[in-house]
Protein backbone atom coordinates (compact mmCIF):
# COMPACT_ATOMS: atom_id res chain seq x y z
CA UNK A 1 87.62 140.04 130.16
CA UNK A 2 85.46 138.30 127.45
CA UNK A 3 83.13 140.06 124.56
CA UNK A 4 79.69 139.73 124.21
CA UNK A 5 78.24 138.64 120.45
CA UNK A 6 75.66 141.18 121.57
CA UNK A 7 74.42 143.92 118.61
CA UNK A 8 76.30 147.33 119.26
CA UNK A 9 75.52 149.84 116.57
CA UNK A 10 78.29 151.60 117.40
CA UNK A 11 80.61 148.90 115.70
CA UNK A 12 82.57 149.03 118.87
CA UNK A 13 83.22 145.66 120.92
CA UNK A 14 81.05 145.41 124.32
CA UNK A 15 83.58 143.82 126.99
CA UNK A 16 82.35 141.62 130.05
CA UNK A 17 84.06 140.84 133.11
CA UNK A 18 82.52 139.07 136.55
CA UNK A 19 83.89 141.33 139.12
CA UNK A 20 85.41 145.07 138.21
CA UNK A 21 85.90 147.83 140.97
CA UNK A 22 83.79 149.69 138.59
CA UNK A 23 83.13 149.76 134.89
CA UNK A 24 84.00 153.55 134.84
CA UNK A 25 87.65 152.66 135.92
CA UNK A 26 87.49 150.03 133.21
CA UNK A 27 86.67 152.24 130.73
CA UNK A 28 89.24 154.72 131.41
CA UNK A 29 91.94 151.55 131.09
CA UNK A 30 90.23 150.80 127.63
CA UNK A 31 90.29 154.50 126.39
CA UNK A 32 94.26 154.76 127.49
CA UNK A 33 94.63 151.14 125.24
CA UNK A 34 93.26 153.10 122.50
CA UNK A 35 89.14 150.80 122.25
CA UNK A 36 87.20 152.93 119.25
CA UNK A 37 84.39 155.28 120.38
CA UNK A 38 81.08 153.02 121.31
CA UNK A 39 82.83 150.43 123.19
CA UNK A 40 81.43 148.82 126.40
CA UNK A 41 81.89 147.36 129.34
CA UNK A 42 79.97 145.72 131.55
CA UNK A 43 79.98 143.71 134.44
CA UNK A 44 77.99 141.14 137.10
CA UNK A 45 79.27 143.49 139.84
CA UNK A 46 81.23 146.53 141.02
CA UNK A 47 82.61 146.90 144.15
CA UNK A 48 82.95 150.55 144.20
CA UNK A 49 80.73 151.67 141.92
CA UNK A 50 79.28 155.19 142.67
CA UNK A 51 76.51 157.51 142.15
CA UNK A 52 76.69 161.27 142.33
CA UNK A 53 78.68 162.75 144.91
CA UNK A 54 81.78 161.32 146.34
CA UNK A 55 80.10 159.32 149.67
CA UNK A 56 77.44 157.86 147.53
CA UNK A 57 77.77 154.28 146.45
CA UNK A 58 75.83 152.32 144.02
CA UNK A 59 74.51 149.10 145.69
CA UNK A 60 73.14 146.16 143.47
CA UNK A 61 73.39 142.09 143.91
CA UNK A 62 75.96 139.81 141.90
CA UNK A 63 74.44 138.80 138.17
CA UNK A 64 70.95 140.37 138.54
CA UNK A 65 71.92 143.80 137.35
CA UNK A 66 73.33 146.03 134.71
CA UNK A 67 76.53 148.31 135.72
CA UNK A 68 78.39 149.25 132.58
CA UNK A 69 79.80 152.08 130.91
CA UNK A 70 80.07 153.45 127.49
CA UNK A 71 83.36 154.98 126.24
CA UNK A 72 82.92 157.98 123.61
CA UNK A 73 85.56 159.91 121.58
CA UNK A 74 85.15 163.66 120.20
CA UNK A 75 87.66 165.31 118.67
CA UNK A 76 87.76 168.23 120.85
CA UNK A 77 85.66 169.52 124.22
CA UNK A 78 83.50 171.55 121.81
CA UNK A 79 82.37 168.41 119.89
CA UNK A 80 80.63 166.93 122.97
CA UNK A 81 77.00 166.68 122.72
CA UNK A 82 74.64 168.99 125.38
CA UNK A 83 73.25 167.57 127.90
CA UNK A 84 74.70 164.00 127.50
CA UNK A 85 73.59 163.01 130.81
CA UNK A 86 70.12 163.79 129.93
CA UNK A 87 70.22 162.23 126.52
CA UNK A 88 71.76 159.19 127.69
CA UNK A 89 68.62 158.85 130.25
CA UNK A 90 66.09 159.64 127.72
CA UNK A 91 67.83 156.73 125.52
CA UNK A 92 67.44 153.89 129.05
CA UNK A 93 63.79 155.11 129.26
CA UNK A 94 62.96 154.41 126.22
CA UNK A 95 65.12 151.26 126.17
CA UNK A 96 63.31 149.81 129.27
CA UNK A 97 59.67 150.54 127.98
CA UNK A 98 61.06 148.65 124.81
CA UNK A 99 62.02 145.85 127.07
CA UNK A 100 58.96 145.99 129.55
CA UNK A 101 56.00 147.25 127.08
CA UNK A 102 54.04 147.12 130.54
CA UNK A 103 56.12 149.74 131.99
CA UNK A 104 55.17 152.49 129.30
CA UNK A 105 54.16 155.88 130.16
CA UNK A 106 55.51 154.57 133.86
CA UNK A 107 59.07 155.40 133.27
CA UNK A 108 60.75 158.96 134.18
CA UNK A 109 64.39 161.32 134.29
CA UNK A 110 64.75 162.62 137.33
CA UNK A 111 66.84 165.74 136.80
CA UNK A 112 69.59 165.46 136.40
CA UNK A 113 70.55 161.82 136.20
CA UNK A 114 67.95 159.27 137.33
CA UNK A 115 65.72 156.84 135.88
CA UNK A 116 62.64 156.54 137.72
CA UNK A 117 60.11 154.05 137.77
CA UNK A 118 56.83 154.22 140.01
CA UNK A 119 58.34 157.05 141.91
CA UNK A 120 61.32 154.29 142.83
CA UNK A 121 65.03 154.70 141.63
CA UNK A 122 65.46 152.33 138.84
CA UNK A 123 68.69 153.57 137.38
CA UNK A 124 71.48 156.01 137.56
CA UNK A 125 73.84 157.63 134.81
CA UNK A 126 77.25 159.41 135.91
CA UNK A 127 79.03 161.72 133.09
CA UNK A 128 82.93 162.03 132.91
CA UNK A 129 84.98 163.24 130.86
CA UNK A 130 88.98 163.56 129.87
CA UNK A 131 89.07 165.67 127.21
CA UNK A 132 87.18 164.92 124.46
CA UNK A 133 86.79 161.37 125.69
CA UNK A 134 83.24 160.69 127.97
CA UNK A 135 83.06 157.84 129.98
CA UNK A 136 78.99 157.30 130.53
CA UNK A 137 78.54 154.70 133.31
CA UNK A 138 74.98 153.05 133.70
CA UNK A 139 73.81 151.56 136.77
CA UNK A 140 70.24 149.76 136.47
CA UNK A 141 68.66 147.72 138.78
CA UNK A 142 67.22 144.93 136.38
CA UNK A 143 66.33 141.71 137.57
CA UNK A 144 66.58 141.94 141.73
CA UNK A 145 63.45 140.88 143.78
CA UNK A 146 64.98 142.24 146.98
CA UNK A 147 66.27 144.97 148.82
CA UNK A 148 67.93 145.95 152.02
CA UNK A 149 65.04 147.54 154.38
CA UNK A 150 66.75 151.24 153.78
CA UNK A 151 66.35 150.89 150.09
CA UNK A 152 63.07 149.18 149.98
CA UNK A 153 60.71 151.84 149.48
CA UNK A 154 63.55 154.15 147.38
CA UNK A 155 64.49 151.59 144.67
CA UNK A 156 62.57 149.60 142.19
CA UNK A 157 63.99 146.96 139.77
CA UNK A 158 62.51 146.37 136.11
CA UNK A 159 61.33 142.74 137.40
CA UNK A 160 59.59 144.47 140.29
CA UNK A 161 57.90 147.24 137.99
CA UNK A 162 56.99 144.50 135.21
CA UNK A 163 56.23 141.88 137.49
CA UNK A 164 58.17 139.24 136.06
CA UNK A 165 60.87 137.03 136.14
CA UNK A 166 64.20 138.29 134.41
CA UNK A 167 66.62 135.46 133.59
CA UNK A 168 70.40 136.87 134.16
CA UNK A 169 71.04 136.75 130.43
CA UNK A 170 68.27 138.90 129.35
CA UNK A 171 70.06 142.12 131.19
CA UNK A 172 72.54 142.00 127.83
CA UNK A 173 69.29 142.13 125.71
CA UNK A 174 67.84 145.41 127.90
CA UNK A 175 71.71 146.70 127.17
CA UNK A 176 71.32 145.44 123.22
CA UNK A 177 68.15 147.80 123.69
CA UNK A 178 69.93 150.60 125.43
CA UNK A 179 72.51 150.76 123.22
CA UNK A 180 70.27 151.03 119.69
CA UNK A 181 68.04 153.54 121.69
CA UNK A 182 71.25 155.74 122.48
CA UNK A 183 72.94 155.51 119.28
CA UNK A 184 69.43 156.50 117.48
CA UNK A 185 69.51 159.69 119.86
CA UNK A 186 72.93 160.64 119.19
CA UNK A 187 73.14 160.15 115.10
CA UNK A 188 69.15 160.23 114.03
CA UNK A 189 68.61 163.92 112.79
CA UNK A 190 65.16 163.67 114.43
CA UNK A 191 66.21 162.53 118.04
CA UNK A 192 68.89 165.44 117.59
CA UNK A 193 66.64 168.46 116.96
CA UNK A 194 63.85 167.20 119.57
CA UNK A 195 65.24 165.61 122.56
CA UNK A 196 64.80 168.51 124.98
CA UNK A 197 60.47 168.13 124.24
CA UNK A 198 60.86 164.55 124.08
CA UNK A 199 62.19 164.58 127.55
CA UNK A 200 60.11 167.43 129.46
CA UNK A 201 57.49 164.47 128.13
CA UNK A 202 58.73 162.54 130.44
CA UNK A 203 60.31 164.59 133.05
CA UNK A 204 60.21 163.42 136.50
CA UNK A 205 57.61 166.15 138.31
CA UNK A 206 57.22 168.72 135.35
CA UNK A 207 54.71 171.21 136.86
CA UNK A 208 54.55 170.16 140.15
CA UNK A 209 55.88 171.99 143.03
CA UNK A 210 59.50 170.55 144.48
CA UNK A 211 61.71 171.20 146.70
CA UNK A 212 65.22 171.45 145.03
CA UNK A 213 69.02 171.41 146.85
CA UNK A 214 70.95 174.08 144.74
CA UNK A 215 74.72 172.96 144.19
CA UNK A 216 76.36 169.98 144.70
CA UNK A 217 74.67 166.75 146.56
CA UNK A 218 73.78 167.31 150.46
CA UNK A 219 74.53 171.68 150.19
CA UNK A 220 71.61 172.01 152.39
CA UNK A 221 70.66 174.93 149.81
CA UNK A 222 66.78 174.71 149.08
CA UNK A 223 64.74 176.38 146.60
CA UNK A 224 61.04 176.18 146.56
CA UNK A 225 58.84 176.51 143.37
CA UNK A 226 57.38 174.82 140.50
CA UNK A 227 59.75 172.42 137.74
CA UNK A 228 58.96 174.62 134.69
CA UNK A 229 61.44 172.41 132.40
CA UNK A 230 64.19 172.09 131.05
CA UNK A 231 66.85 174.63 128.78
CA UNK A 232 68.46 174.14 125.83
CA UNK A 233 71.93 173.07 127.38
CA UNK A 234 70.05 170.58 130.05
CA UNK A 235 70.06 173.09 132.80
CA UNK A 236 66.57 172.55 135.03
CA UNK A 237 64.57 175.67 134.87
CA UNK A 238 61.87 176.65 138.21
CA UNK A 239 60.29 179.20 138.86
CA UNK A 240 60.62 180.24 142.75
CA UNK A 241 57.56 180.77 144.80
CA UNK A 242 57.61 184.04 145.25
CA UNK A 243 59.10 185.08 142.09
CA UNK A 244 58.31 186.00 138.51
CA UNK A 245 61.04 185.03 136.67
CA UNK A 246 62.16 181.04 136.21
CA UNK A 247 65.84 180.53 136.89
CA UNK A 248 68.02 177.58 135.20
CA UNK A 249 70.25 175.30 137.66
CA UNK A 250 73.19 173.46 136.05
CA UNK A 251 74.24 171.35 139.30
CA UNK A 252 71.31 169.92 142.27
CA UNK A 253 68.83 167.62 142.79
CA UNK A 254 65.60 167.51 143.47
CA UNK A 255 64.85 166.56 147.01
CA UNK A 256 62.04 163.47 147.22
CA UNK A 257 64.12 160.87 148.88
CA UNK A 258 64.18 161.37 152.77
């Protein structure tokens, strides 16, 4: 494992390695060796790294993409931030639009933990915590051209999106980016008191009709209606057809993928 002489305004140390099985499992090891809150790790690829739901994997080619996780410390349960998940996304949006001015006003969150770009899956962000310590683990498709056929018209990368050519070491300027963007929404006192209309701004089919899976991933529990928004703890608020009165969701998905 190396460090980067990348910016982290966390004044923690971001950690690279080639291969990890994931970053999260990294992180944990760090956190247990006692690494400050802020610090990173990152890799050039995972071989089990996962997306939400325990038969989902996260796919991405060798040195073209960004896994890596963040490693925070609160004091106690209490201290964590709401709706980290949500926060952290709106922090990778706005990182990537800083990286790919092209790609602004073309980024989205996808309740409740997707970036997406062009109605494509650019990213994923998976939550866990240990206490007061949150492991936040980042998977972004950044500079890969190509696919495999069943993930061709589901996932986009930034190169892709932008149309350009991104060299391997520009992914640790996009997490240089990333990392100002989520420290900004964390500590500034303006990020903090606005996030929730900063991100139904750029909520992934606010006001449209959808078709959501209630629970965890693959329930087979559907609810019809219209995305209304989201509540004050993160929880995704719809109103059912049928109904009058919106309800808030804390776990599901919206279903757009087939």
């Amino acid at each position: 494992m190396k460090k980067l002489n990348i910016i982290n305004p966390f004044n923690a140390p971001v950690y690279h390695e080639e291969t990890v099985s994931s970053t999260m499992d990294v992180s944990r090891r760090l956190a247990s060796e006692g690494e400050p809150h802020g610090t990173v790790i990152t890799a050039d690829f995972q071989e089990a790294g996962r997306g939400r739901g325990q038969d989902r994997v996260w796919q991405m080619n060798r040195g073209e993409n960004l896994p890596f996780t963040i490693l925070l410390r609160y004091p106690r349960v209490e201290d964590i931030p709401s709706a980290l998940t949500l926060r952290a996304g709106l922090a990778v949006s706005f990182a990537i639009e800083d990286f790919a001015p092209c790609l602004r006003s073309k980024v989205k969150i996808k309740w409740p933990n997707d970036i997406i770009i062009n109605d494509k899956k650019n990213a994923g962000i998976l939550c866990e915590a240990d206490g007061g310590i949150v492991h936040i683990g980042i998977g972004l498709n950044a500079a890969q051209k190509e696919f495999p056929a069943a993930l061709r018209e589901k996932a986009v990368s930034i190169a892709l999106a932008a149309d350009k050519d991104i060299a391997p070491e520009e992914r640790f300027i996009l997490l240089e980016e990333i990392l100002a963007r989520f420290f900004d929404e964390l500590n500034a006192q303006k990020n903090i008191t606005d996030w929730k209309s900063r991100l139904e701004q750029r909520l992934y089919k606010k006001g449209e009709q959808v078709v959501f899976v209630e629970g965890e991933a693959d329930s087979g529990r559907e609810v019809k209606g219209r995305l209304e928004g989201i509540g004050e703890g993160g929880e995704l608020l719809i109103l059912a057809e049928g109904e009058t009165q919106t309800r808030a969701f804390v776990t599901g998905e919206l279903k757009i993928f087939v």
